[in-house]
Protein backbone atom coordinates (compact mmCIF):
# COMPACT_ATOMS: atom_id res chain seq x y z
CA UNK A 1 0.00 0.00 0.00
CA UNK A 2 1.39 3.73 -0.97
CA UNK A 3 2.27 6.32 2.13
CA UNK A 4 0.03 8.71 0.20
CA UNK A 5 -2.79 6.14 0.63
CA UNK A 6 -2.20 6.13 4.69
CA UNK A 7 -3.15 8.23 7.31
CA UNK A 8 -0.96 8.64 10.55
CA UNK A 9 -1.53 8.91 13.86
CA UNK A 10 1.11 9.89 16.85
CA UNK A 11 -0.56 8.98 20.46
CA UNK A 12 1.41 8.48 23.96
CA UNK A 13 4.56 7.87 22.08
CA UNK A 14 2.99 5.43 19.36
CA UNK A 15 3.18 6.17 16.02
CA UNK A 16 0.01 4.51 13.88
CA UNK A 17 -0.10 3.71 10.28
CA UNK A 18 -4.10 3.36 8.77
CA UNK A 19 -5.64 2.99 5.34
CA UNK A 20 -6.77 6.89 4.42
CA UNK A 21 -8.05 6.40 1.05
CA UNK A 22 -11.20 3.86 -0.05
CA UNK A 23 -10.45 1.37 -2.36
CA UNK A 24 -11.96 -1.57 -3.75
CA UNK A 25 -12.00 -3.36 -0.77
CA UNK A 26 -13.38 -1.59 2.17
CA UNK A 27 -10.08 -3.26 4.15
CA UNK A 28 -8.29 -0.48 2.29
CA UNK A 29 -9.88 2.49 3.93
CA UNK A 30 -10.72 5.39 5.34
CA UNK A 31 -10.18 3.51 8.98
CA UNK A 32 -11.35 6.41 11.38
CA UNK A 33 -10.53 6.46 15.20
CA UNK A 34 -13.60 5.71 17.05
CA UNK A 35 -12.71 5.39 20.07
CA UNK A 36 -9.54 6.44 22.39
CA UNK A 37 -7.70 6.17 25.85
CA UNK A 38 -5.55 8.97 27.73
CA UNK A 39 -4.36 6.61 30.20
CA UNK A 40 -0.18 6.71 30.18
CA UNK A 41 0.03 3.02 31.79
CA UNK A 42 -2.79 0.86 29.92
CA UNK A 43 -5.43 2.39 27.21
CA UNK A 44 -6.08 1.42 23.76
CA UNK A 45 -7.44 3.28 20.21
CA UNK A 46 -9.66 1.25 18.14
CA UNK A 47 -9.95 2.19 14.05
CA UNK A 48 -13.21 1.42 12.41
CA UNK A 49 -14.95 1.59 8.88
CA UNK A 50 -17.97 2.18 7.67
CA UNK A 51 -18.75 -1.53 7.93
CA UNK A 52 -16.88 -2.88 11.65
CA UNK A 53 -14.05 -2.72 13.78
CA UNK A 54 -10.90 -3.20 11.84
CA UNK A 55 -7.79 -2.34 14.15
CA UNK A 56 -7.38 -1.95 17.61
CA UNK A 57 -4.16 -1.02 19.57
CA UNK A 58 -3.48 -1.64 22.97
CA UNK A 59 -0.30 -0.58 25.33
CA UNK A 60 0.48 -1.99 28.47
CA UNK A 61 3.52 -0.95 31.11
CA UNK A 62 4.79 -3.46 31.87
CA UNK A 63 8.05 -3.42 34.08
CA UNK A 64 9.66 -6.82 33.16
CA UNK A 65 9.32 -8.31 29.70
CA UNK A 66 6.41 -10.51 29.42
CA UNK A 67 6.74 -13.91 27.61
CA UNK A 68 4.90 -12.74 24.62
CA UNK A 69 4.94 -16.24 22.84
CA UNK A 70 2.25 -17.33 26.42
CA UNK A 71 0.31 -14.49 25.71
CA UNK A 72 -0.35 -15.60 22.63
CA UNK A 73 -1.35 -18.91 23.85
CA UNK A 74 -3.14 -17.67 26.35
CA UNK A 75 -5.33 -16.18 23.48
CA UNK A 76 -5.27 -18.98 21.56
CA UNK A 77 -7.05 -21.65 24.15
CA UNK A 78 -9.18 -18.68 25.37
CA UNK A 79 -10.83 -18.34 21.82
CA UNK A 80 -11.05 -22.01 21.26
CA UNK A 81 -13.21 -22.18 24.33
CA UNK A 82 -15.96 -20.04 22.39
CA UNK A 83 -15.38 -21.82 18.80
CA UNK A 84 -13.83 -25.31 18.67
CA UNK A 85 -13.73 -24.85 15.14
CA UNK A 86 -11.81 -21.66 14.96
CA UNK A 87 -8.50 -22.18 13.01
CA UNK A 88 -4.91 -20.37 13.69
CA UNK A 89 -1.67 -20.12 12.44
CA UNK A 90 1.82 -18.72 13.18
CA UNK A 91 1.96 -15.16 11.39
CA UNK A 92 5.21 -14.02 9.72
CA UNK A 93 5.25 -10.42 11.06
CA UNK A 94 8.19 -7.50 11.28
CA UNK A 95 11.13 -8.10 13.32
CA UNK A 96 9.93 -7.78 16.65
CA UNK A 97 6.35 -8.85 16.20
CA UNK A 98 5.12 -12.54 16.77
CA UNK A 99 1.21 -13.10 15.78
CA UNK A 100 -1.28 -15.21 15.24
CA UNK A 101 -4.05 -15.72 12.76
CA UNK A 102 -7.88 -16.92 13.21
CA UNK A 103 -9.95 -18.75 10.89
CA UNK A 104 -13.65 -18.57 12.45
CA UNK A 105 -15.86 -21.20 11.37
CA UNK A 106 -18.47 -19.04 12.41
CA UNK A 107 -17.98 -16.15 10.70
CA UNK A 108 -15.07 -17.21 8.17
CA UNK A 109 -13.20 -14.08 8.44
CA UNK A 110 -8.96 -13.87 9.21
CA UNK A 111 -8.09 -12.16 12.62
CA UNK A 112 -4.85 -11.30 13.25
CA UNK A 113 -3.44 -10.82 17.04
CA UNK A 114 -0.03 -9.72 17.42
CA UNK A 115 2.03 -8.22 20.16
CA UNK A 116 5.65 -7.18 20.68
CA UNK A 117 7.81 -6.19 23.80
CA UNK A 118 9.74 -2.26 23.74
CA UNK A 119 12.12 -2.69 26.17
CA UNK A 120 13.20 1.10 25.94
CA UNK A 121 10.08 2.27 27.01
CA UNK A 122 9.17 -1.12 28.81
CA UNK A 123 5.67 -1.60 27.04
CA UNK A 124 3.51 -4.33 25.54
CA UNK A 125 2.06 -3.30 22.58
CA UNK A 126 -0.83 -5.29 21.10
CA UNK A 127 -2.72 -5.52 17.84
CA UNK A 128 -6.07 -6.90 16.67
CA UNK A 129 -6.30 -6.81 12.95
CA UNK A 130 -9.15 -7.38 10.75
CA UNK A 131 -8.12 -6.88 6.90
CA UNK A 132 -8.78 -10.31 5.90
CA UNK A 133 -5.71 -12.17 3.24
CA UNK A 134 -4.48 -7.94 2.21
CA UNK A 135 -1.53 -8.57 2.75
CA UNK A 136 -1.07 -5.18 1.70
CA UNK A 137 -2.61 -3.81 4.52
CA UNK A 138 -1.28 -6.21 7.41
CA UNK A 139 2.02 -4.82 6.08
CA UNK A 140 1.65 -1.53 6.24
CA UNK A 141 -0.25 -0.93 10.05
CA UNK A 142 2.24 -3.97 11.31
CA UNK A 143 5.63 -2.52 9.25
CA UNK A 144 3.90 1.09 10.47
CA UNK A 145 3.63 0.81 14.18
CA UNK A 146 6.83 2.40 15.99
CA UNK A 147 6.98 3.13 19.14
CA UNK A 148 8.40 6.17 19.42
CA UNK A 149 9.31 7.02 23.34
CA UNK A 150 7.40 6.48 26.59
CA UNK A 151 4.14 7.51 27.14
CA UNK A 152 4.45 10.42 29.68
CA UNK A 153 7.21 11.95 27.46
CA UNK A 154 5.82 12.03 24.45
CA UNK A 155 5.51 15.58 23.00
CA UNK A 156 3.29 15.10 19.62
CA UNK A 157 -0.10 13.95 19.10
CA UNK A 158 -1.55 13.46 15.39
CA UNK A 159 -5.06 13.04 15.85
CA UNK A 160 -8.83 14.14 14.57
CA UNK A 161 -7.08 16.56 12.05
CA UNK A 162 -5.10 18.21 14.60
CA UNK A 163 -1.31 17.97 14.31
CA UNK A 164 0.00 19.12 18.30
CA UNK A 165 3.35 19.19 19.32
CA UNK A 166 3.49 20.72 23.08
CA UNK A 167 6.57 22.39 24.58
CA UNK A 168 9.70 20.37 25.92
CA UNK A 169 9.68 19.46 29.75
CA UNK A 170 11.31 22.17 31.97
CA UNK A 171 12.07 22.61 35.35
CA UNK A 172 10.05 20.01 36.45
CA UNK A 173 6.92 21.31 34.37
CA UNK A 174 5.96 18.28 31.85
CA UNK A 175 2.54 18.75 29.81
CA UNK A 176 0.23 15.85 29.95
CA UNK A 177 -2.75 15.20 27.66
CA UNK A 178 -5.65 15.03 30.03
CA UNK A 179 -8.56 14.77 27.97
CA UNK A 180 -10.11 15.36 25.08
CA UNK A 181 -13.99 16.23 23.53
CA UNK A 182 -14.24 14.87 20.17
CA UNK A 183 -17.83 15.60 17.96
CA UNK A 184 -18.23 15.23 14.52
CA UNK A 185 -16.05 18.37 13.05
CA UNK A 186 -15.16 19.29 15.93
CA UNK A 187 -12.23 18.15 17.76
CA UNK A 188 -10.19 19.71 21.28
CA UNK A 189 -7.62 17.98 23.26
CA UNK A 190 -6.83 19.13 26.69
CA UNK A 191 -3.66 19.53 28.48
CA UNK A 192 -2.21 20.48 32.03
CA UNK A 193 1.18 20.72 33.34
CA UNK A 194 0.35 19.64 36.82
CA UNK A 195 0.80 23.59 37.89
CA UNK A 196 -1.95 24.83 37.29
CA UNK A 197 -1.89 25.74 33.89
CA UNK A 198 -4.29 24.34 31.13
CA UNK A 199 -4.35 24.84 27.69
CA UNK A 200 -6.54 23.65 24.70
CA UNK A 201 -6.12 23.15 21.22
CA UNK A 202 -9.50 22.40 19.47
CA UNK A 203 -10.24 22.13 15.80
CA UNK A 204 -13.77 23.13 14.25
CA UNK A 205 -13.80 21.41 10.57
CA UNK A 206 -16.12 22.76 7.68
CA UNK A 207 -14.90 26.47 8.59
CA UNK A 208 -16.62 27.70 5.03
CA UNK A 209 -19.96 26.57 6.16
CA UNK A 210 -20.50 29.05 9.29
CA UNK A 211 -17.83 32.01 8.59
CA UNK A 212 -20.32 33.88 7.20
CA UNK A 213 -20.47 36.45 4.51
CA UNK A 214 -17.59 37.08 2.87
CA UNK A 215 -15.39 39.87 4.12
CA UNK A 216 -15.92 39.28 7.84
CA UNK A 217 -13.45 38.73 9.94
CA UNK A 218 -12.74 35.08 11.82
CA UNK A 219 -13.20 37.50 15.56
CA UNK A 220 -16.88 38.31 14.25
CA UNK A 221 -17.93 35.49 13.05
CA UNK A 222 -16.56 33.32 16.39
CA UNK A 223 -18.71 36.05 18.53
CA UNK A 224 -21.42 35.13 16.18
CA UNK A 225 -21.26 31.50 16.14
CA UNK A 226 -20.63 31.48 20.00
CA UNK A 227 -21.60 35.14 21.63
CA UNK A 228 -22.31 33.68 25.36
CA UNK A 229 -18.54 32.99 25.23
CA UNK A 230 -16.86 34.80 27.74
CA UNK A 231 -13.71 34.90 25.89
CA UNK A 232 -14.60 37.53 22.73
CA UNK A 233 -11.90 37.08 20.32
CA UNK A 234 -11.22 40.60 18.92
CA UNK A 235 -9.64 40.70 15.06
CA UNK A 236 -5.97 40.85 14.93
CA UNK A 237 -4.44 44.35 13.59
CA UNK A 238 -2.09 42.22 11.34
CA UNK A 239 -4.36 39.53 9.48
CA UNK A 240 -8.25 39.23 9.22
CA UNK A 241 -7.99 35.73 9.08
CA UNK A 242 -6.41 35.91 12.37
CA UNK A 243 -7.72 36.10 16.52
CA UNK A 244 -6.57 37.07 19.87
CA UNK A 245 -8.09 36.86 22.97
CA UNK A 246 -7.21 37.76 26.86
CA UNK A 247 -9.82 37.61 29.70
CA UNK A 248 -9.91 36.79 33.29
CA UNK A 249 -11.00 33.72 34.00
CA UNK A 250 -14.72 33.58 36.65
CA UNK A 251 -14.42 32.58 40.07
CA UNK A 252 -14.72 34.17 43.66
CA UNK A 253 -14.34 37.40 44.00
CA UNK A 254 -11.58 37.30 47.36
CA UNK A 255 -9.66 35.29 44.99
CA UNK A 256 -8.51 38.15 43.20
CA UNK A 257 -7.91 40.22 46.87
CA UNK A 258 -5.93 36.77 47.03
CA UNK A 259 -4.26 37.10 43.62
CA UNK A 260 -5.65 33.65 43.19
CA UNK A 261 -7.80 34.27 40.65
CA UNK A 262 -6.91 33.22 36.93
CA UNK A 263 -6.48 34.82 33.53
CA UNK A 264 -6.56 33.33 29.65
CA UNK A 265 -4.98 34.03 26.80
CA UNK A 266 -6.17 32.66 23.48
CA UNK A 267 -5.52 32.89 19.50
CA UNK A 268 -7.31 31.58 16.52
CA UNK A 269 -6.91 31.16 13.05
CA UNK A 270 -8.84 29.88 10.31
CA UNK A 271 -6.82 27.43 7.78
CA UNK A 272 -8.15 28.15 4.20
CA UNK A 273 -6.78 25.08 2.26
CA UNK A 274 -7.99 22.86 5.35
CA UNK A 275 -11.26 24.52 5.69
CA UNK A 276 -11.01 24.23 9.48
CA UNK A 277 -10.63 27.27 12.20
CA UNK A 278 -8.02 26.15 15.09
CA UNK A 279 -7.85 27.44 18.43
CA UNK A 280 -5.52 27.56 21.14
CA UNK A 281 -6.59 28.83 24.23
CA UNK A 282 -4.41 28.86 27.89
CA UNK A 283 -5.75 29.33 30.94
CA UNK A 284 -3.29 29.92 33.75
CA UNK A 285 -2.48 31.50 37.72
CA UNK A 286 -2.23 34.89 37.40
CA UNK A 287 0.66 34.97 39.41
CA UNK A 288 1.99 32.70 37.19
CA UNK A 289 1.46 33.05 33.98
CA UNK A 290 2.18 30.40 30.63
CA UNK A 291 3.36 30.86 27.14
CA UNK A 292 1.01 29.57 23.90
CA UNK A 293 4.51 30.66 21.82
CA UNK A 294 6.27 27.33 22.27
CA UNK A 295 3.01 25.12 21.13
CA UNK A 296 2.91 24.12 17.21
CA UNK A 297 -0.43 23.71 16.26
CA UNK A 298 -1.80 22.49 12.61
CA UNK A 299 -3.75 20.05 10.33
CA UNK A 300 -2.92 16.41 10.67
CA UNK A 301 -2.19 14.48 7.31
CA UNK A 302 -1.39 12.07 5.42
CA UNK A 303 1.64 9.56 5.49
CA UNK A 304 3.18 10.98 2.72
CA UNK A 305 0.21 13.68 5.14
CA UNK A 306 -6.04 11.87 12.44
CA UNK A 307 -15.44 8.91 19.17
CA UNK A 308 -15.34 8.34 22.63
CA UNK A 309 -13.36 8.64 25.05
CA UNK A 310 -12.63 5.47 26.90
């Protein structure tokens, strides 16, 4: 299968590999992320098209190497408990990977279950793969998956059509995704650094559809499409297309007597060949205040170019 045909995603330090583009067979895409964990020591992100589940990742910590080769037979007697009939065979896989494949009698389709041991980052990664004898595709989300550091140091995260790369830990201050709010064409993950500062990068998809006439700028048409926000974007002086906000942030009043209270600081900017509207939005102490500046923020794409929350 061609990079250009693939979309990727980054998440806790794993890097993904999924069909992007349909093709004859429904096996060869669009897989879309349906559903998604934030958990650093054991979570999973499952890939789906418009017909069932076709991919599922799972991580693990694990502090000592698991025998991987039990695991698998573990799975093995565990499925031929539910279907006597049910089929496998030793996969040939990447270096690394060990797998096996099902043969249902019941429903006749190939599952593959693999799993591999990082001992840099001392997880067990696992994979359920439905794309039936495409090759093609085994190869490229198998060959595809790198793990690419641990979990709780990972900096980027490809997702939903957002592209995020967060600052680099200092002083103690490491940013952790949190959580995230993901509706259709509209996507915002959400961040802390354990200090009291928050940020959130959210991207609203089909940006041509509610902008408005043309001519207006991106600050009126967000007070339009959401004027009971408390933070009113105002236009930039530089670029229509272009946002900034600052506000204080509500709360008791004796906090500010305090200088407990909080302030925010946002910006927003609509991406004409994406046809999306991004924004990045920090709230912070205002004794201590953060810095948007060392965040890069953009579209996610393709290869050769990202639901619930579990």
């Amino acid at each position: 299968m061609h990079a250009s045909h693939l979309n990727v995603i980054e998440w806790l330090g794993l890097e993904i590999k999924v069909p992007g583009q349909r093709g004859p067979d429904s096996a060869q895409g669009p897989w879309e992320l349906v559903r998604h964990g934030v958990s650093l020591r054991k979570g999973s992100l499952v890939f789906a098209d418009r017909r069932r589940q076709r991919l599922q990742v799972i991580w693990t910590a694990c502090s000592q190497r698991p025998d991987v080769g039990q695991l698998l037979k573990d799975h093995r007697t565990r499925q031929l408990e539910q279907d006597a009939d049910a089929r496998f065979t030793a996969a040939t896989l990447p270096a690394g990977w060990r797998g096996l494949r099902r043969q249902g009698a019941a429903d006749g389709r190939g599952l593959l279950r693999a799993a591999r041991y990082d001992n840099a980052t001392r997880r067990l990664v696992e994979v359920v793969l439905d794309a039936g004898d495409d090759d093609a595709v085994v190869d490229a989300v198998i060959g595809g998956l790198r793990v690419t550091g641990p979990a709780d140091t990972a900096r980027r995260v490809r997702a939903f059509g957002l592209d995020v790369t967060r600052p680099a830990d200092d002083a103690g201050t490491r940013w952790t995704l949190r959580s995230t709010r993901v509706l259709p064409a509209d996507a915002a993950l959400h961040f802390d650094d354990g200090q009291g500062r928050e940020v959130t990068v959210r991207r609203r998809a089909m940006a041509g559809d509610w902008l408005g006439c043309k001519g207006q700028t991106l600050a009126a048409a967000l007070r339009a499409y959401d004027p009971k926000a408390r933070r009113a974007f105002a236009a930039s002086a530089e670029q229509p297309h272009e946002a900034e906000a600052t506000w204080n942030v509500p709360g008791p009043r004796f906090w500010r007597l305090l200088g407990r209270h909080r302030v925010g600081r946002g910006r927003a900017w609509h991406d004409a060949a994406d046809d999306a509207v991004y924004e990045l939005v920090g709230t912070w102490p205002a004794r201590s205040p953060g810095d948007l500046s060392p965040w890069a923020v953009g579209p996610g794409g393709r290869a050769g170019g990202g639901a619930d929350h579990d």
